[in-house]
N, C-alpha and C. Protein backbone atom coordinates (compact mmCIF):
# COMPACT_ATOMS: atom_id res chain seq x y z
N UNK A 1 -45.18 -107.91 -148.76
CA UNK A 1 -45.70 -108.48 -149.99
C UNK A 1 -44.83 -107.99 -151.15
N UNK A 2 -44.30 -108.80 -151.81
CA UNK A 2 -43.50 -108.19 -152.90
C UNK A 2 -44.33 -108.02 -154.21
N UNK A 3 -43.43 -107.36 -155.18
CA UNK A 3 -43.89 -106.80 -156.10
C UNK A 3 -44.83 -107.55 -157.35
N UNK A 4 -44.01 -109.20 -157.52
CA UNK A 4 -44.42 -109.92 -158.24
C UNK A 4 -46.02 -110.66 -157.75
N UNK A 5 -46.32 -110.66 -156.37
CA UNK A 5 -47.42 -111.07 -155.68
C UNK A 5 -48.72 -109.73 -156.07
N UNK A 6 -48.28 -108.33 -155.62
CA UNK A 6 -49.15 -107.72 -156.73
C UNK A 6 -49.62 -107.78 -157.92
N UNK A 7 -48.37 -108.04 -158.64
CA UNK A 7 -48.66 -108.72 -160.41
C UNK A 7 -49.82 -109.79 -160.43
N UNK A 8 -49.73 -110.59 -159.77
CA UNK A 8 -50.29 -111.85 -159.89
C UNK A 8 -51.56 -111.53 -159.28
N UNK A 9 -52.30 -110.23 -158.50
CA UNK A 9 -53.83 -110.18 -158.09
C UNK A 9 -54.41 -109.17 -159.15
N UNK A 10 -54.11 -109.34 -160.37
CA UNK A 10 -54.93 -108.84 -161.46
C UNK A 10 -56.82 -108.42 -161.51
N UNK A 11 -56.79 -109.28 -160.34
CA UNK A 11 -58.40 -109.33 -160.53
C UNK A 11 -58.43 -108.04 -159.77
N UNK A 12 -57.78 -107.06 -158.90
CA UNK A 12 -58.14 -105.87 -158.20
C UNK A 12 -57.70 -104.58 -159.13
N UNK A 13 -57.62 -104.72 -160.12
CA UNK A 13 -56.86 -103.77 -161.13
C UNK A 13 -57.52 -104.02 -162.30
N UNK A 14 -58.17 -104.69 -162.86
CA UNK A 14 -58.80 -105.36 -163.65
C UNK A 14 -58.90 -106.30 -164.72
N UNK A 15 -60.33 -106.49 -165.89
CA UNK A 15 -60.50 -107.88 -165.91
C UNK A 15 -61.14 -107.65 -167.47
N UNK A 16 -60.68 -108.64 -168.21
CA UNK A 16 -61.05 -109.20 -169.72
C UNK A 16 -62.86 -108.62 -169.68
N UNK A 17 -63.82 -109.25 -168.99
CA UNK A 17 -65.22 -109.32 -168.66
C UNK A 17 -65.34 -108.38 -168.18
N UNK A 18 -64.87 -107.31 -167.20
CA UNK A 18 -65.30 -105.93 -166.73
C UNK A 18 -66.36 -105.83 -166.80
N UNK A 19 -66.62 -104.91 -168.21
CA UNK A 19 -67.45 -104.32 -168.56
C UNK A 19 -68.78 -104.64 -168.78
N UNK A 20 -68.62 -106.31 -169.38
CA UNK A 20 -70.10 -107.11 -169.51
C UNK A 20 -70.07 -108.37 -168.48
N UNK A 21 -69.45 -108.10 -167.39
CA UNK A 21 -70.31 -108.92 -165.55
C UNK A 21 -70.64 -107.65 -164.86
N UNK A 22 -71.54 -107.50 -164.84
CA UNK A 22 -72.23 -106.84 -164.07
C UNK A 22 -72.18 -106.72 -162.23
N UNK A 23 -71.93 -108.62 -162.40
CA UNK A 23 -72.33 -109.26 -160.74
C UNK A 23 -71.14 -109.53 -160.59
N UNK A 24 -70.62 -108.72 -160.87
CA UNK A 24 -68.47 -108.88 -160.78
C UNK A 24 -68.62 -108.46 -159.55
N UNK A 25 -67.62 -109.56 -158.59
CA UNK A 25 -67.90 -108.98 -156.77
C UNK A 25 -66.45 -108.30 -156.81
N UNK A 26 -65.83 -107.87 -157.71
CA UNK A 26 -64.68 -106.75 -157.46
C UNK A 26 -65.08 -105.39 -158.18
N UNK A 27 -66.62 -105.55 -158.54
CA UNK A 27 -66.76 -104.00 -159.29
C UNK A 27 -66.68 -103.05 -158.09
N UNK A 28 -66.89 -103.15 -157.21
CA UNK A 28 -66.82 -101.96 -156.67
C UNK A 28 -65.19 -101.96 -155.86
N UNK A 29 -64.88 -102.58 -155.76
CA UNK A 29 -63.07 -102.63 -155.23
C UNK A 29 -62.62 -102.49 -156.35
N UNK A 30 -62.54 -102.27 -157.18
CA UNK A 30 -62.11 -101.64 -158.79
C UNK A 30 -62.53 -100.23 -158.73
N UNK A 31 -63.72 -99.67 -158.25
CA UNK A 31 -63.80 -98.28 -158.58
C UNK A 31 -62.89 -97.41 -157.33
N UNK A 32 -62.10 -98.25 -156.44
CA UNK A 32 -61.32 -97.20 -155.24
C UNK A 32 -60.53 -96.42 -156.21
N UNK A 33 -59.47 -95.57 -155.56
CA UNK A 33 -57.98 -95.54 -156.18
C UNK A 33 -57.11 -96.52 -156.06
N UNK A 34 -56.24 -96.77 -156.57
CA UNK A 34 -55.26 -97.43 -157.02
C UNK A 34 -54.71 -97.62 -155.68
N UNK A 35 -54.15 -96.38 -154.89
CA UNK A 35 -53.75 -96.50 -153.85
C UNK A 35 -54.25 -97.65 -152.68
N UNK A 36 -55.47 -97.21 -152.76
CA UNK A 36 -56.98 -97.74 -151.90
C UNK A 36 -56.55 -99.16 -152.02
N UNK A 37 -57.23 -99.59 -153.29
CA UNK A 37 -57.03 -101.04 -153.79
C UNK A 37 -55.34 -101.63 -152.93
N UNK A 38 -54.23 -100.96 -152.92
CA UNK A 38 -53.36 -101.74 -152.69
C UNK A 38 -52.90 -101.85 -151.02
N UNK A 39 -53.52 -100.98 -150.65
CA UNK A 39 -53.71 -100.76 -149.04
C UNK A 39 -54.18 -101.83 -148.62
N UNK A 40 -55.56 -101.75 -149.21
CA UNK A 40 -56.65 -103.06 -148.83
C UNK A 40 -55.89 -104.64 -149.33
N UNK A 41 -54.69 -104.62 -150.58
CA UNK A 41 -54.52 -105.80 -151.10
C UNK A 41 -53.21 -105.93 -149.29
N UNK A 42 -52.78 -105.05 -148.83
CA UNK A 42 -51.52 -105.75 -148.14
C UNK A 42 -52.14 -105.69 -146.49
N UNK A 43 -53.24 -105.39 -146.58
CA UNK A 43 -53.68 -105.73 -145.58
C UNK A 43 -54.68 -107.38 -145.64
N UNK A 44 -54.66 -107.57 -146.38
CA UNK A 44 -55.26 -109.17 -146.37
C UNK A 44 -54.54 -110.25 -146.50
N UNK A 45 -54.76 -111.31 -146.10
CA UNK A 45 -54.13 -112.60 -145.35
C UNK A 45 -53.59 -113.38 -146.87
N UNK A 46 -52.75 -114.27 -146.84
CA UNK A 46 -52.23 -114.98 -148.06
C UNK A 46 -53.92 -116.10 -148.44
N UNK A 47 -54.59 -116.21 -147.49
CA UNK A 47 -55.47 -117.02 -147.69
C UNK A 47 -57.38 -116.57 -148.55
N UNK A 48 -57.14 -115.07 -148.15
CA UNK A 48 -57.74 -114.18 -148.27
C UNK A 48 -57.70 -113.64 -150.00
N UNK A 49 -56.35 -113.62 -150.11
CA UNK A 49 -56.14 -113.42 -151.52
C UNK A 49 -56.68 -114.50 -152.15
N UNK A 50 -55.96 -115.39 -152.15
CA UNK A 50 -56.27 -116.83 -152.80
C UNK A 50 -57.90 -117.25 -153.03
N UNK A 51 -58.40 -117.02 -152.06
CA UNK A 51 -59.48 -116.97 -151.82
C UNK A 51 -60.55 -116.08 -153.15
N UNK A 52 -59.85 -114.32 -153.01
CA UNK A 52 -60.31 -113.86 -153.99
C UNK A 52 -59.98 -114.28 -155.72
N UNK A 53 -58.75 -114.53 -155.65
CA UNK A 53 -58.17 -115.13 -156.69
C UNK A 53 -58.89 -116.61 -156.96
N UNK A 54 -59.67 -117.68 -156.41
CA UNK A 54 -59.99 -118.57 -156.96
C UNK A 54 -62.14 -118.36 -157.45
N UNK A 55 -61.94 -117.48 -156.96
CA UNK A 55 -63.35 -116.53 -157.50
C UNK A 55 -63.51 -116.02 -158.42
N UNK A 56 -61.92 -115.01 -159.16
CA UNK A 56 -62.01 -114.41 -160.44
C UNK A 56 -61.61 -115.32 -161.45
N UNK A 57 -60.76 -115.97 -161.02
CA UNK A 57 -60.31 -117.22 -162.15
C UNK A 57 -61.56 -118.04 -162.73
N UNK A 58 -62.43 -118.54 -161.39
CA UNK A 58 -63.74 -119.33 -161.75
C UNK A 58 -64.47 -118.41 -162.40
N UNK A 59 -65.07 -116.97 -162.47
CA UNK A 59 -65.58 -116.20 -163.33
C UNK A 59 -65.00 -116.23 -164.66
N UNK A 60 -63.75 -116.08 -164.64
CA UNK A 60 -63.35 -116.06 -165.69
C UNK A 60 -63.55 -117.39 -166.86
N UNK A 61 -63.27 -118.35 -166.05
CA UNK A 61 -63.64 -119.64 -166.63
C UNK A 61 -65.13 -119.61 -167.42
N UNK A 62 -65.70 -119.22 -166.52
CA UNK A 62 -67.26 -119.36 -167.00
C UNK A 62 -67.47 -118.46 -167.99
N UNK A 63 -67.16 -117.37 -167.95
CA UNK A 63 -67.25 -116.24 -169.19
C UNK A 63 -66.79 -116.55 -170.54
N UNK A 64 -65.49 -117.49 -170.37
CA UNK A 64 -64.83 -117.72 -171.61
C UNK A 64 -65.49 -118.87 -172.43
N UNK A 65 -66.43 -119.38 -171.87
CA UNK A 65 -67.33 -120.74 -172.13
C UNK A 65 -68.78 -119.75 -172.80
N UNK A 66 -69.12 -118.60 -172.59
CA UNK A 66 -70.25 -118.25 -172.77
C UNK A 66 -69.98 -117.37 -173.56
N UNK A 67 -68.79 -116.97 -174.16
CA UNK A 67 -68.73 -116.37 -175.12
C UNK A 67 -68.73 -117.08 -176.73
């Protein structure tokens, strides 16, 4: 996995909303270490990511509407 593909999973490192989603399904994969988090990011499938990635984007969407 290269370096720029890390860049781009922002949602495991964190997020604009953090602090006020509560029902954020990466709060607790946010509280590992850093390390943790990237272990777990290169052990998951290109589809897997994407997957998580079209979850935080749609949160995100919705948050920016309710603010």
């Amino acid at each position: 996995m290269t370096s720029n593909h890390f860049a781009s999973n922002k949602f495991l490192f964190g997020c604009s909303f953090y602090e006020n989603t509560k029902d954020c399904p990466f709060a607790q994969l946010r509280q590992l270490a850093i390390e943790e988090r990237i272990y777990l990011l290169k052990k998951m499938t290109f589809q897997e990511i994407n997957n998580l990635e079209f979850v935080h984007n749609k949160c995100l969407a919705l948050n920016k509407e309710n603010i």
